[in-house]
Protein backbone atom coordinates (compact mmCIF):
# COMPACT_ATOMS: atom_id res chain seq x y z
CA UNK A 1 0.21 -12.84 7.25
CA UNK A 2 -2.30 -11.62 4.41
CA UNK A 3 -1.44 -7.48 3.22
CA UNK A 4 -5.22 -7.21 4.32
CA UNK A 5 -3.91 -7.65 7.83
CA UNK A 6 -1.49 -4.67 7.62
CA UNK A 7 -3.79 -2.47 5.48
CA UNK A 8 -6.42 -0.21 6.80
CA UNK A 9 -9.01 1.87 5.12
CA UNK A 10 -10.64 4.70 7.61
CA UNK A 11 -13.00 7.05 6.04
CA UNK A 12 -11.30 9.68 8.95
CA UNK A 13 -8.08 8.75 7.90
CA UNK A 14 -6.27 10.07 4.43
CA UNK A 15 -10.18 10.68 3.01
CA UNK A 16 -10.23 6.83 3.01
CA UNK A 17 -7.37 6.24 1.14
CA UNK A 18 -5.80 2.62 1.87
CA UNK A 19 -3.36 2.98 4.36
CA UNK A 20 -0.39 0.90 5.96
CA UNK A 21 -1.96 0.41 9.74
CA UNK A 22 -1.06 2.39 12.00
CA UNK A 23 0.50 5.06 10.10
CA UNK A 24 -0.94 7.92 7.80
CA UNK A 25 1.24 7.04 4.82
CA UNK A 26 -0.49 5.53 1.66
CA UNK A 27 -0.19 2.32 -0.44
CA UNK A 28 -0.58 4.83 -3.32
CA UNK A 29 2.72 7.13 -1.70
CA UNK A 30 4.63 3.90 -1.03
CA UNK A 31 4.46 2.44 -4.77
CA UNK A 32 4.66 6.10 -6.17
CA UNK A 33 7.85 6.74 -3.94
CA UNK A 34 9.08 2.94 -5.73
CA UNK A 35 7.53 3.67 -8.92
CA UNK A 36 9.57 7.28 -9.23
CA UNK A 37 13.10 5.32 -8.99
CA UNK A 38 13.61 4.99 -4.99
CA UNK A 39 15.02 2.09 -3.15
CA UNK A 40 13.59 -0.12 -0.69
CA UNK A 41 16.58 1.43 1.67
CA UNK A 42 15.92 4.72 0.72
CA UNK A 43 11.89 3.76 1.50
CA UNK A 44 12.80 2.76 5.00
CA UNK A 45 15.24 5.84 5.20
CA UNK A 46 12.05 8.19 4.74
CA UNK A 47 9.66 6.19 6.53
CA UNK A 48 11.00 4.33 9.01
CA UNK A 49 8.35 3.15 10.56
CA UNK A 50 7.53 1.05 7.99
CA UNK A 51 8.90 -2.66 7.45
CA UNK A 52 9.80 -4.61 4.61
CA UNK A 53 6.53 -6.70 5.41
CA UNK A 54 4.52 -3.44 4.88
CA UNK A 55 5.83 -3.16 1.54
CA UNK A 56 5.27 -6.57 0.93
CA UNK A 57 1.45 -6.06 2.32
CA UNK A 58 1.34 -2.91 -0.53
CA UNK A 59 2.27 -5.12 -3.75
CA UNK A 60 -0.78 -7.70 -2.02
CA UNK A 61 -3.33 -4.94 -1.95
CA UNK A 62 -2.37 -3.43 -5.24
CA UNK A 63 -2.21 -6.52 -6.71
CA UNK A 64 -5.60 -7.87 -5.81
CA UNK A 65 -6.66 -4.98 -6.65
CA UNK A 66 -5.82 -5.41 -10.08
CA UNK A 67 -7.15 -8.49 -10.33
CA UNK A 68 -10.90 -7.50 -8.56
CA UNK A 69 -10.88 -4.42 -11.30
CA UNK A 70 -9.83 -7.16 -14.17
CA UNK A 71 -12.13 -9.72 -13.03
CA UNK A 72 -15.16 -7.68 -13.96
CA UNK A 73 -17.47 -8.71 -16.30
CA UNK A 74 -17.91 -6.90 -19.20
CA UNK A 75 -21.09 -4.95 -19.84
């Protein structure tokens, strides 16, 4: 399963932040909350909704991402 699949952006939702589907929480509050020092466990302690494919489906968005912003050319 591609993270697009588990990723949804919703102008109505968040102000169109991406968003794991289905829920209202963030890829930005999921790698902040990992970023800041906290576990997976502790992740899926505070959000349990979520799944370790979710989290998975996060690094995939952030990562391409990365590479679309990276992949411009140069002006």
């Amino acid at each position: 399963m591609k993270h697009i699949d588990r990723i949804s952006i919703d102008p109505e939702i968040r102000f169109g932040k991406p968003c794991v589907r289905g829920t209202r929480i963030t890829v930005g509050e999921v790698l902040g909350f990992l970023a800041a020092g906290g576990s997976e466990a502790e992740l899926f302690t505070d959000f349990p909704q979520l799944t370790h494919e979710d989290l998975l489906a996060c690094f995939g968005f952030a990562a391409e991402r990365e590479r679309r912003l990276f992949a411009l050319p140069a002006a």
